[in-house]
Protein backbone atom coordinates (compact mmCIF):
# COMPACT_ATOMS: atom_id res chain seq x y z
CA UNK A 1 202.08 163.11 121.89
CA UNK A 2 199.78 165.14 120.64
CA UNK A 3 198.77 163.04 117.88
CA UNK A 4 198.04 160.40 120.35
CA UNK A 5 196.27 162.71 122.72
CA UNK A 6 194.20 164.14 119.14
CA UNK A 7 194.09 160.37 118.78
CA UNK A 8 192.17 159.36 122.09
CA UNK A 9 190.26 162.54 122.43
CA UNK A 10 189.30 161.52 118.63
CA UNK A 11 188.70 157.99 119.56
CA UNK A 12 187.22 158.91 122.63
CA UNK A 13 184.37 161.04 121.24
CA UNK A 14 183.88 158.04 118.65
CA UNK A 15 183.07 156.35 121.25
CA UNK A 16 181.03 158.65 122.84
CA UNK A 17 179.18 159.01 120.02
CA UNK A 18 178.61 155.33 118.96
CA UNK A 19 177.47 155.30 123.16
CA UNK A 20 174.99 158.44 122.50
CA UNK A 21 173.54 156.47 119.46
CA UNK A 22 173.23 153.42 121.80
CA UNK A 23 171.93 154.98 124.41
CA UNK A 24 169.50 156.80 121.99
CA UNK A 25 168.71 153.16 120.28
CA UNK A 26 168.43 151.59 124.42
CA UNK A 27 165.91 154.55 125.32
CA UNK A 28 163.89 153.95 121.60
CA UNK A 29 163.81 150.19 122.93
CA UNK A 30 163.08 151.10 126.57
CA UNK A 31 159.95 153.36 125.34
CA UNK A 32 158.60 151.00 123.04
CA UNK A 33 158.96 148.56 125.46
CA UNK A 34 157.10 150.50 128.12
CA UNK A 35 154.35 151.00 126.00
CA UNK A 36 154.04 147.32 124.91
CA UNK A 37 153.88 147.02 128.63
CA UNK A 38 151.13 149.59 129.08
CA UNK A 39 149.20 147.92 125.70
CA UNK A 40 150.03 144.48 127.65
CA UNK A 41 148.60 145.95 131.22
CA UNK A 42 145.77 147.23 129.52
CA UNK A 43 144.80 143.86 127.69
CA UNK A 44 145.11 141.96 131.02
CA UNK A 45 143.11 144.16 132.84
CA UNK A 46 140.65 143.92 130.28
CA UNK A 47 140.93 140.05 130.24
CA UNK A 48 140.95 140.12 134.10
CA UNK A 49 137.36 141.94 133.73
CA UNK A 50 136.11 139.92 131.17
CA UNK A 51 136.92 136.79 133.17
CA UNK A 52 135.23 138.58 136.49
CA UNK A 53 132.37 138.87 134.00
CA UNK A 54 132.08 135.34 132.94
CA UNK A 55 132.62 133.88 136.31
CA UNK A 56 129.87 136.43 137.44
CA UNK A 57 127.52 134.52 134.80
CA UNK A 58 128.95 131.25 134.81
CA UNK A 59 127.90 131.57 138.55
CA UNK A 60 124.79 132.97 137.67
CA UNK A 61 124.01 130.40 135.22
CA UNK A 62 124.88 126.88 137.78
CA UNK A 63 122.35 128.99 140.25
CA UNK A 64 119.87 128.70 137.50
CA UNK A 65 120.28 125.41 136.18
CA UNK A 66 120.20 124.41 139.42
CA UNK A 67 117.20 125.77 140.27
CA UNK A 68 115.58 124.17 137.41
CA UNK A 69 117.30 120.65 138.08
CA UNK A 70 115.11 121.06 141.17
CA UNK A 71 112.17 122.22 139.49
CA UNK A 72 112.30 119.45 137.34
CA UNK A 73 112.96 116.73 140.00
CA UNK A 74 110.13 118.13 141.91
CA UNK A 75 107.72 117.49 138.62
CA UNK A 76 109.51 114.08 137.83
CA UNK A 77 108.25 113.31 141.81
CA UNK A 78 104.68 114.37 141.21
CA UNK A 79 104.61 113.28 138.18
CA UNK A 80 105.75 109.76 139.98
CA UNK A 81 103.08 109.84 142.43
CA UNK A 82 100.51 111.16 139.67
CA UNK A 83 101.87 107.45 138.02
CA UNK A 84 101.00 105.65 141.23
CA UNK A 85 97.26 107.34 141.82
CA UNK A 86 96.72 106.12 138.11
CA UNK A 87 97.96 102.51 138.47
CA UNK A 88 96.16 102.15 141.59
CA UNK A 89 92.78 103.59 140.12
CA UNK A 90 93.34 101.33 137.02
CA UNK A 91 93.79 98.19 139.53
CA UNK A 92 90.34 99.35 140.92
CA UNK A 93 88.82 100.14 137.85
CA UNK A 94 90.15 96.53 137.24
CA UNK A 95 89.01 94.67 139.72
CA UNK A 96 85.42 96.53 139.17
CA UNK A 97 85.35 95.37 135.69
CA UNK A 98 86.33 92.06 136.88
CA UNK A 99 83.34 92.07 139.21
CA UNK A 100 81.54 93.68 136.75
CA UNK A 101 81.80 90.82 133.85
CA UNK A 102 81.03 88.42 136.89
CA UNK A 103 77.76 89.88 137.70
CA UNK A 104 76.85 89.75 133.61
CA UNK A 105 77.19 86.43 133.48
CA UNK A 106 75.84 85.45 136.22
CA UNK A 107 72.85 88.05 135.48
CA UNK A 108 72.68 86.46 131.55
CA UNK A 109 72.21 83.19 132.88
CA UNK A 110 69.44 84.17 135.28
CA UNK A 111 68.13 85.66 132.15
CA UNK A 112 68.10 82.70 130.65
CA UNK A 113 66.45 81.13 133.28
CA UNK A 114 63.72 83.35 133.22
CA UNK A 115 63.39 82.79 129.71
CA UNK A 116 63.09 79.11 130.28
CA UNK A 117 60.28 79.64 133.07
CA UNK A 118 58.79 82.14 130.74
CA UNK A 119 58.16 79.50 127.97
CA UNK A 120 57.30 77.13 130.57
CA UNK A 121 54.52 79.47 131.37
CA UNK A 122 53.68 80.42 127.98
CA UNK A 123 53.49 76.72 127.26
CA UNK A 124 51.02 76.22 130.26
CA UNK A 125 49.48 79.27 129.19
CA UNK A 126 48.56 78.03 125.32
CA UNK A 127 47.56 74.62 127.26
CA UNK A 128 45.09 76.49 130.09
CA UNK A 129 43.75 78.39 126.21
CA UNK A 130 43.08 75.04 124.83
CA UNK A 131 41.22 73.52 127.96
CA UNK A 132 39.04 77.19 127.77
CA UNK A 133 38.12 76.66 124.39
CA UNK A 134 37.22 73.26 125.15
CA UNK A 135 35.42 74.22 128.13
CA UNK A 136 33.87 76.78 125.72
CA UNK A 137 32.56 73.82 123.37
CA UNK A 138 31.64 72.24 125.97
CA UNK A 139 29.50 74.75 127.17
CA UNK A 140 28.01 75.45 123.75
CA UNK A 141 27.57 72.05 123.15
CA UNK A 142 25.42 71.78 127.00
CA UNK A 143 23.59 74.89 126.10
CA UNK A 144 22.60 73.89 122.76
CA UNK A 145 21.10 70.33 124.30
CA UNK A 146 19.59 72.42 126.82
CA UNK A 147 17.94 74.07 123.91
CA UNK A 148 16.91 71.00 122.24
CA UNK A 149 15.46 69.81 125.23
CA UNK A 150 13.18 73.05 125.93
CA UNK A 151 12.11 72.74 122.49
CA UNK A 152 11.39 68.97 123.10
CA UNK A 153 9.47 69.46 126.50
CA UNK A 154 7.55 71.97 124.84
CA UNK A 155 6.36 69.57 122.33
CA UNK A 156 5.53 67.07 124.55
C-alpha cells in the first residue's frame, strides 16, 4: 500500500509538475499574447488617428475643390457673356462694314461721275480756248486792217 500510495503521491507530483510547466508555458502564452494585444491596440489607435487625419483633409480638400469648381464656373459664365459682348460687337462691326462697302461704291461711282462731268468740262474748256484764240486772230486780224486803213487815209 505504500508503494501505491509512493506511487500516486509520485504520480501525483508528475503531474503537478507537467501542470506547473503548463501553467508556466499558458502564462508565457498569456503575456505574449497581452502584449501583441497592447502592440495591436497601439497600431489601431494609431490607424484610427491617421484615418481622423485623412478624413480631416480629405474634407478639407472637397471644401477646396469645391470652391474652385465654383470659381471656375463663375469665369466659364463671364467668360460666356464676355463671348456674347464680342459676337454682338462683331455683328455690328459687321453690319458697319457692310454699310461701309455700300457707301464706297456708291461714293466710287459718284466719283466717276464727276470724272465724267470733269472731262466734259475740260472738253468745253479746250473748246471755249480755241474760240479765244480765234477771237484773238480775229482781233489781230481787225486791228491790223484798222492799221492798214489809218495808214491808207493818211495817204489819201
Amino acid at each position: 500500500e505504500n508503494e501505491t500510495i509512493s506511487f500516486t503521491v509520485n504520480s501525483f507530483a508528475a503531474k503537478n509538475t507537467s501542470l506547473a510547466e503548463e501553467m508556466a508555458s499558458l502564462d508565457n502564452e498569456k503575456t505574449d499574447l497581452s502584449v501583441k494585444f497592447q502592440k495591436a491596440t497601439a497600431a489601431n489607435e494609431l490607424a484610427s488617428e491617421d484615418l481622423f487625419n485623412l478624413t480631416a483633409e480629405s474634407e478639407k480638400s472637397e471644401i477646396e475643390l469645391r470652391r474652385r469648381i465654383s470659381e471656375l464656373e463663375l469665369e466659364r459664365d463671364s467668360l460666356r457673356i464676355l463671348m456674347e459682348s464680342l459676337k454682338s460687337h462683331l455683328s455690328t462691326l459687321s453690319d458697319e462694314i457692310t454699310d461701309f462697302e455700300s457707301q464706297k461704291e456708291g461714293m466710287l461711282a459718284r466719283i466717276g461721275e464727276l470724272n465724267n462731268v470733269m472731262s466734259e468740262k475740260d472738253a468745253q474748256i479746250d473748246e471755249l480756248g480755241d474760240k479765244v484764240n480765234s477771237l484773238i486772230s480775229i482781233a489781230a486780224e481787225k486791228d491790223s486792217m484798222i492799221s492798214a486803213l489809218k495808214i491808207i487815209e493818211d495817204r489819201a
